[in-house]
Protein backbone atom coordinates (compact mmCIF):
# COMPACT_ATOMS: atom_id res chain seq x y z
CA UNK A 1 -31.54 46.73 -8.25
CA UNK A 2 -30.62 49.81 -9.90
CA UNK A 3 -31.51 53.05 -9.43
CA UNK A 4 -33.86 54.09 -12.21
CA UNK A 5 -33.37 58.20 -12.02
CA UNK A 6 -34.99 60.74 -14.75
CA UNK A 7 -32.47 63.20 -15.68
CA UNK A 8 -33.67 67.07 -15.27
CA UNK A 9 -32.20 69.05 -18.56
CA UNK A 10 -30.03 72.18 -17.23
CA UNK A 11 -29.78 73.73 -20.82
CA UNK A 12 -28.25 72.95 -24.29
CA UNK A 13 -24.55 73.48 -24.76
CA UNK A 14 -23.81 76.44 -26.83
CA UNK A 15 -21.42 73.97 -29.47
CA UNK A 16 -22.14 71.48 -32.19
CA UNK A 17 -21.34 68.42 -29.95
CA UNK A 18 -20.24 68.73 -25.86
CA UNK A 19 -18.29 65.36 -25.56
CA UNK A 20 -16.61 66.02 -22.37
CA UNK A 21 -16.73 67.52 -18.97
CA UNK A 22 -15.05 68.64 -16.02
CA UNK A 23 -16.48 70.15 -13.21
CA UNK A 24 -14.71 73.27 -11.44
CA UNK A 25 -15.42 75.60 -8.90
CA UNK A 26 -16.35 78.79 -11.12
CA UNK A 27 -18.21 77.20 -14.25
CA UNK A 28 -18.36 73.87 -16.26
CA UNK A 29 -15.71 72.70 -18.78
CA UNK A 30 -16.92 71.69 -22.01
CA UNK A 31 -15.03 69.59 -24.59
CA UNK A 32 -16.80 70.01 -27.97
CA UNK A 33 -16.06 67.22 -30.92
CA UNK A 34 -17.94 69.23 -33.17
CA UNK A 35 -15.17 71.73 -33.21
CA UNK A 36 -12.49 70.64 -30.71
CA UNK A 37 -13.39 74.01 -28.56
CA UNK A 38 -13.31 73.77 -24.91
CA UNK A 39 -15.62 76.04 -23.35
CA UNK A 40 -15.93 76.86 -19.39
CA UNK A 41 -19.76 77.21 -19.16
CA UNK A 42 -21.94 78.86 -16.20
CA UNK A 43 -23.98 76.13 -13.96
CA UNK A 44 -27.31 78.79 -14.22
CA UNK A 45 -27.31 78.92 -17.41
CA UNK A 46 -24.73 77.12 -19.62
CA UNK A 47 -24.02 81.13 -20.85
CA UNK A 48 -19.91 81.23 -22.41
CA UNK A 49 -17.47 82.23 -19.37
CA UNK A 50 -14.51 81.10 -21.72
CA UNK A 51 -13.95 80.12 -25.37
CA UNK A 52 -10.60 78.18 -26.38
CA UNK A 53 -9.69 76.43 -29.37
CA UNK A 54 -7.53 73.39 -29.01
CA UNK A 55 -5.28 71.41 -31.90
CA UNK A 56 -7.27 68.31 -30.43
CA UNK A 57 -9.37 65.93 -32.69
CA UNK A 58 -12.56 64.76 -32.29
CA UNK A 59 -12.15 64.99 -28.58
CA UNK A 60 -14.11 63.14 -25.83
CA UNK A 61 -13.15 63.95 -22.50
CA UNK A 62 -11.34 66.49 -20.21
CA UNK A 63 -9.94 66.99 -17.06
CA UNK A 64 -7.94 69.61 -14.84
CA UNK A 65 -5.24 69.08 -12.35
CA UNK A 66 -1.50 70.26 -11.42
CA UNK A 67 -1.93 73.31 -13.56
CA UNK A 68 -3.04 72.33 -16.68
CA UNK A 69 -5.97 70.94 -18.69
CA UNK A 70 -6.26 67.58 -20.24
CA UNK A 71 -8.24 66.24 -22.99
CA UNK A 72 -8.73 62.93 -24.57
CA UNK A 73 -8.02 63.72 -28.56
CA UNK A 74 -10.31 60.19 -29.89
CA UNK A 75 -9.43 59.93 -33.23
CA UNK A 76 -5.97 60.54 -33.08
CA UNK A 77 -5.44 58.13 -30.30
CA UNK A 78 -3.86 60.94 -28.18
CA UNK A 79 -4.45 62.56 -24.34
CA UNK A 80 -3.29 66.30 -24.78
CA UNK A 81 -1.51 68.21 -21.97
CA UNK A 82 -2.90 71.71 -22.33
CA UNK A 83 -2.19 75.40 -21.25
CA UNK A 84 -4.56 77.66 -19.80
CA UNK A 85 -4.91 79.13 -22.95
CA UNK A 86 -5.54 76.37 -24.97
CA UNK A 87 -2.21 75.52 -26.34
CA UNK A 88 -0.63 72.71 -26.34
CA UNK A 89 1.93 71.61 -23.62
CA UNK A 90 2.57 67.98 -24.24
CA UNK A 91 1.08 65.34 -26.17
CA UNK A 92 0.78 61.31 -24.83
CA UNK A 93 -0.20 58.23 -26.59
CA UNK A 94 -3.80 56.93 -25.26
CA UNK A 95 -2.91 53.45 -22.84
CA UNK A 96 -4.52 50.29 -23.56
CA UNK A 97 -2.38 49.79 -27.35
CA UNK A 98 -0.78 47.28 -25.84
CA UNK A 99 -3.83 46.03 -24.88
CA UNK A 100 -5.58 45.98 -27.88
CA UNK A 101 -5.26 46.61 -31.46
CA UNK A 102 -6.86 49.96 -31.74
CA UNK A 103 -6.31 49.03 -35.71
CA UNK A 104 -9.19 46.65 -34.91
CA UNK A 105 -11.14 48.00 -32.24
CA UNK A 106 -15.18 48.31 -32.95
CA UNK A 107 -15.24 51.99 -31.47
CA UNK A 108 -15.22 52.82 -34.74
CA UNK A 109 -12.01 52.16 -35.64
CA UNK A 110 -8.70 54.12 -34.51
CA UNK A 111 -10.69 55.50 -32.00
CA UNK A 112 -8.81 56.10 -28.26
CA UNK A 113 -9.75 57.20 -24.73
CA UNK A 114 -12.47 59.04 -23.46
CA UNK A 115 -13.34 60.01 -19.96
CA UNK A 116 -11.09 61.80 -18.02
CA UNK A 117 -10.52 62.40 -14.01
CA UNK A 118 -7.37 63.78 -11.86
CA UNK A 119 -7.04 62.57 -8.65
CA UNK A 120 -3.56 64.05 -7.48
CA UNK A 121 -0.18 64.98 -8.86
CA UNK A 122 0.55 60.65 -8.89
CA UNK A 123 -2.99 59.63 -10.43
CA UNK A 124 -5.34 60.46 -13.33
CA UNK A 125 -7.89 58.11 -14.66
CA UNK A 126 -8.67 57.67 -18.14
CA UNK A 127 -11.24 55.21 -19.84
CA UNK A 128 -10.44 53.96 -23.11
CA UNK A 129 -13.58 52.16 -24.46
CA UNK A 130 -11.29 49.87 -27.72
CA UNK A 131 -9.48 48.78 -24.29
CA UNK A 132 -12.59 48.06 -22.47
CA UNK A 133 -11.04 49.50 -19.36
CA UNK A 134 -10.14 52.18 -17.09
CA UNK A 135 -6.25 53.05 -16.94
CA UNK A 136 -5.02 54.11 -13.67
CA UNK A 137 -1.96 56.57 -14.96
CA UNK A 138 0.75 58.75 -13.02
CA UNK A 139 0.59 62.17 -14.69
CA UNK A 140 3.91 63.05 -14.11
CA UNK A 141 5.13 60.61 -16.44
CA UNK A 142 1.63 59.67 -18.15
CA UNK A 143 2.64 55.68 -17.62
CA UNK A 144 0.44 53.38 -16.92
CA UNK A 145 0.10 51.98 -13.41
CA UNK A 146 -2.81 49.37 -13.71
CA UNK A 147 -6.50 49.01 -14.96
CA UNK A 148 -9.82 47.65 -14.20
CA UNK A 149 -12.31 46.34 -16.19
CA UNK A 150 -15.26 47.93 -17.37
CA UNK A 151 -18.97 47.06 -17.42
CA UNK A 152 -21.12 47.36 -20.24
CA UNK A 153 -20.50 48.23 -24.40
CA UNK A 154 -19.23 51.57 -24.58
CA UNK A 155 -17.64 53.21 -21.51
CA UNK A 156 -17.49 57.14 -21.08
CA UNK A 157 -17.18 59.66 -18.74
CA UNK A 158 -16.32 59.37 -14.96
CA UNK A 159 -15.75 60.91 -11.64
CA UNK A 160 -14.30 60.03 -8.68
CA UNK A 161 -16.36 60.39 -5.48
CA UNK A 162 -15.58 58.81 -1.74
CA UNK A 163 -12.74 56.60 -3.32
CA UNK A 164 -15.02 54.97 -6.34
CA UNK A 165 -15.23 55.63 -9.80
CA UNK A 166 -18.51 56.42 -11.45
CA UNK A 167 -18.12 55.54 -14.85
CA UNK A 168 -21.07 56.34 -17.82
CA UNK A 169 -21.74 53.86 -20.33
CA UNK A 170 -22.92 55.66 -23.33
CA UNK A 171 -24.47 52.33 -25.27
CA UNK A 172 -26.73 51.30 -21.98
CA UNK A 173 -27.50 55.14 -20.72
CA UNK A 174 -26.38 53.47 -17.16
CA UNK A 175 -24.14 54.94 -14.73
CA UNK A 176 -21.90 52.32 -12.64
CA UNK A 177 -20.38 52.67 -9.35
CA UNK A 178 -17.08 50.83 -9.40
CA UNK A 179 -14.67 49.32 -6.89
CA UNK A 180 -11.23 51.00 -8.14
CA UNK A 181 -9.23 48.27 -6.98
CA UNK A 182 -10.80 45.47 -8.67
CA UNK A 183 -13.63 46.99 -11.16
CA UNK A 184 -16.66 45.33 -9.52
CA UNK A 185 -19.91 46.83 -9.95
CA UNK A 186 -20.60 48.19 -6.25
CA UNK A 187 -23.97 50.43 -7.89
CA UNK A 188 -25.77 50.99 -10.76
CA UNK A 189 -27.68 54.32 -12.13
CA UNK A 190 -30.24 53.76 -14.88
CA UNK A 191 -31.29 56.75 -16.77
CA UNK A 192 -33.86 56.39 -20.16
CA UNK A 193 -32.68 59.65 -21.78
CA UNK A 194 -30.51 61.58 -23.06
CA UNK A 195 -27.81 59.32 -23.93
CA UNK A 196 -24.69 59.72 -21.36
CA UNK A 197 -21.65 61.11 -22.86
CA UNK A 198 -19.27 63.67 -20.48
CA UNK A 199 -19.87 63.12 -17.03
CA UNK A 200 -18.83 64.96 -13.59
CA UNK A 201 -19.81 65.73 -10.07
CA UNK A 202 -20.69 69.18 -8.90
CA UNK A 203 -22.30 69.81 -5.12
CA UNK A 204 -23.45 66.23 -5.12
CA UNK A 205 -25.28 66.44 -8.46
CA UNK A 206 -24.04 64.33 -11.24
CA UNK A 207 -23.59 66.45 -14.33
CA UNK A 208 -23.69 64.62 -17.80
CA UNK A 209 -23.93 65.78 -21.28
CA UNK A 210 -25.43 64.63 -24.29
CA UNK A 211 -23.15 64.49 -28.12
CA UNK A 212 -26.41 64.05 -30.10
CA UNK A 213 -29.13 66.58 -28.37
CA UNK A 214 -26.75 68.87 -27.04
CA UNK A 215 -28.89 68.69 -23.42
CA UNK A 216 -26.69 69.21 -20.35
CA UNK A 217 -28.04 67.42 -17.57
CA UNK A 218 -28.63 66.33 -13.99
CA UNK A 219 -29.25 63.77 -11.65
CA UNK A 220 -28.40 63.50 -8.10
CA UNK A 221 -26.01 61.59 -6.52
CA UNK A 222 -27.48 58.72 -4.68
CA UNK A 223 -26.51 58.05 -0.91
């Protein structure tokens, strides 16, 4: 049975459209699709720490590790390897074209990954939803090392906690727990409303964001 949890709304994102986020230990990291700004956002009150424009595109997800920033650019099909400042470092092809054809995809179409989540210098997860999977990818070389499947119509954002993926699907407003070595469904979160898009972990809350309402919210982790 799955855990049927009522989100508590935080505040409303200070952009057009919060797509994306990443948890760190001073304030909240804030993709924006509306306007491809990432913003680093205070827990209390969702007030602006820090305000960067990217060359990203319609972006949907973002993560930080070895130094850098990293955002899913959807409808270009392309992760971005960013500076501190916002600029751009390196640029990647999204995984899972080989996989699918994104041509073809019903995400719309052209669409590429979303969720975002470093684990170490050797591993980085991304979800593509075209792909219907989460890529397991070495960020040194941004290859591809395997995937698993994922569970419902349209997955999002996910965090890593205790070894398992949490991964939102955005369609179902469900959060599933997920065996990283073979994808099975080890837990399920069911939340009403706001729809899930971004999604982290911060002092064992679960932090998700809405596109369409703007809300920021919470719900905490179970176990």
């Amino acid at each position: 049975m799955p855990y049927k949890m009522k989100a508590e709304e935080r505040w409303i994102h200070p952009g057009p459209q919060p797509n994306g986020l990443q948890a760190d230990s001073d304030g909240l990291w804030a993709i924006d699709q509306g306007n491809d700004h990432l913003y680093k956002l205070s827990y209390e009150d969702g007030s602006i720490i820090e305000d960067v424009e990217t060359e990203t595109m319609k972006s949907s997800g973002v993560t930080k590790g070895g130094g850098f920033l990293w955002v899913a650019s959807t409808y270009n099909c392309l992760l971005y390897k960013l500076n501190e400042d916002g600029t751009t470092a390196e640029t990647y092809d999204t995984p899972g074209k080989g996989v699918v054809d994104f041509a073809q995809a019903e995400d719309p179409p052209t669409t590429g990954a979303h969720g975002m989540e470093w684990v170490d210098e050797q591993n980085m997860w991304v979800a593509v939803p075209p792909a219907k999977a989460v890529f397991l990818m070495d960020p040194s070389t941004m290859s591809v090392k395997r995937s698993i499947p994922t569970p419902g119509i349209r997955p999002h954002g996910l965090f890593m906690d205790e070894g398992d993926i949490w991964l939102a699907d955005t369609q179902d407003c469900k959060i599933h727990k997920l065996d990283t070595d073979t994808g099975d469904i080890l837990d399920v979160i069911d939340i009403e409303e706001p729809e899930i898009h971004g999604m982290t972990i911060h002092n064992r809350e679960i932090w998700f964001c809405c596109a369409e309402t703007r809300k920021v919210c919470t719900v905490t982790l179970p176990g």
